[in-house]
Protein backbone atom coordinates (compact mmCIF):
# COMPACT_ATOMS: atom_id res chain seq x y z
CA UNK A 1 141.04 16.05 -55.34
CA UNK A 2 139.85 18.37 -58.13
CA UNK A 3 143.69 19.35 -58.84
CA UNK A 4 144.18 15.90 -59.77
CA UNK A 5 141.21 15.46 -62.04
CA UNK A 6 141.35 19.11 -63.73
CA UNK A 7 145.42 18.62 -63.54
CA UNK A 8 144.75 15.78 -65.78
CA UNK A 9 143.05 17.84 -68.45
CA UNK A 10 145.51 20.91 -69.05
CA UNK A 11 147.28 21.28 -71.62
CA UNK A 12 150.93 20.12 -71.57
CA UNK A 13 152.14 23.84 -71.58
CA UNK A 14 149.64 24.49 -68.69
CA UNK A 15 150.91 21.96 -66.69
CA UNK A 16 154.22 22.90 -66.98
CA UNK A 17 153.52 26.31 -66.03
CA UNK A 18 151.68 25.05 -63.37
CA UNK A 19 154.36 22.72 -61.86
CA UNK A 20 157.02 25.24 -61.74
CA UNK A 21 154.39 28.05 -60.54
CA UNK A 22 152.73 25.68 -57.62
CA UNK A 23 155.28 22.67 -57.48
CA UNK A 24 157.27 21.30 -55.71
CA UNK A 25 160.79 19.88 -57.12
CA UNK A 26 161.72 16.84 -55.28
CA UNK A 27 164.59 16.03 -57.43
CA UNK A 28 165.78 14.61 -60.39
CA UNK A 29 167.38 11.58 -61.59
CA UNK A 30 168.46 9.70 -64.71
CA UNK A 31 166.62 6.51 -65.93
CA UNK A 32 167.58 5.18 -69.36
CA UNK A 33 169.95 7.87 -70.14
CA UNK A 34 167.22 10.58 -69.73
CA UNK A 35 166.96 13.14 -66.81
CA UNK A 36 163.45 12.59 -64.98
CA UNK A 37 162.32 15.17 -62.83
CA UNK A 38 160.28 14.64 -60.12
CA UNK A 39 157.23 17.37 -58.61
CA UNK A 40 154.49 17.20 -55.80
CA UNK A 41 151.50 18.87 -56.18
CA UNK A 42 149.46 19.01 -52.90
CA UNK A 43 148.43 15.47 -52.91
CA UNK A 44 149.88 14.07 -55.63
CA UNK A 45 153.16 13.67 -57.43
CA UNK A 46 154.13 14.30 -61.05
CA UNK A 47 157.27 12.86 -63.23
CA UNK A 48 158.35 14.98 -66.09
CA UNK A 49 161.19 14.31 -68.91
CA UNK A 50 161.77 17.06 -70.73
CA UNK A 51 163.14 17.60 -74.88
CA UNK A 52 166.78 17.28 -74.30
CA UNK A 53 166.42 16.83 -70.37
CA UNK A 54 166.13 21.02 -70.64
CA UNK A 55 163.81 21.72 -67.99
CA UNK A 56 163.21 25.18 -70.68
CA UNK A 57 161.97 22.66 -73.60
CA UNK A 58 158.85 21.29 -73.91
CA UNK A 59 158.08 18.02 -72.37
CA UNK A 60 157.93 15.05 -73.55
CA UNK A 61 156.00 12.92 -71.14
CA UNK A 62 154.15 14.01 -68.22
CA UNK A 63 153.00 11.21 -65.59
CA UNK A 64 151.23 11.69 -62.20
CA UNK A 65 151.13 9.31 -59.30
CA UNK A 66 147.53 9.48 -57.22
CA UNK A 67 148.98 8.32 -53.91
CA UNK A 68 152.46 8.15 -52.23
CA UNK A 69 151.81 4.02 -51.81
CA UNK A 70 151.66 4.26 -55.93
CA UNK A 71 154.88 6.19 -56.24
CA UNK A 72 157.04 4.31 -53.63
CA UNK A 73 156.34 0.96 -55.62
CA UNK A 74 157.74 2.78 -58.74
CA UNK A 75 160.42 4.42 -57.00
CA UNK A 76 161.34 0.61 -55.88
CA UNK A 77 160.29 -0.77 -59.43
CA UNK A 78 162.82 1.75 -61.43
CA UNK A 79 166.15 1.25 -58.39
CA UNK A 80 165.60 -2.58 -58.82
CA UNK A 81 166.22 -2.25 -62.74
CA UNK A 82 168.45 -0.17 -62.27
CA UNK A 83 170.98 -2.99 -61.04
């Protein structure tokens, strides 16, 4: 619980560092011609896109999901758009 909340205040570089030091990768996958890559930290999950979907760049946007209830509805969310 107080990975999420201090996750939440790194900086971008930090969490980056952090999500390829103590991460997970559970995949990636390609929304809105962009590459999306997908992490789990202990109890929660975080979705990356990086400049020029280069996981080496900089990120762009960095979300996290609290729950695995929260990330299954956008998991079903983003395949129903998809067709």
């Amino acid at each position: 619980m107080i990975l999420k909340w201090a996750f939440r205040y790194f900086s971008e570089s930090t969490k980056i560092d952090y999500l390829k030091d103590q991460g997970i990768m559970l995949g990636s996958r390609v929304r809105q011609g962009r590459k999306v890559y997908l992490y789990m930290l202990r109890d929660f999950f975080v979705e990356v896109i990086y400049q020029h979907d280069n996981v080496d760049m900089n990120p762009e946007k960095v979300k996290t999901f609290t729950s695995i209830n929260n990330l299954n509805s956008y998991l079903e969310r983003d395949f129903r758009s998809a067709f």
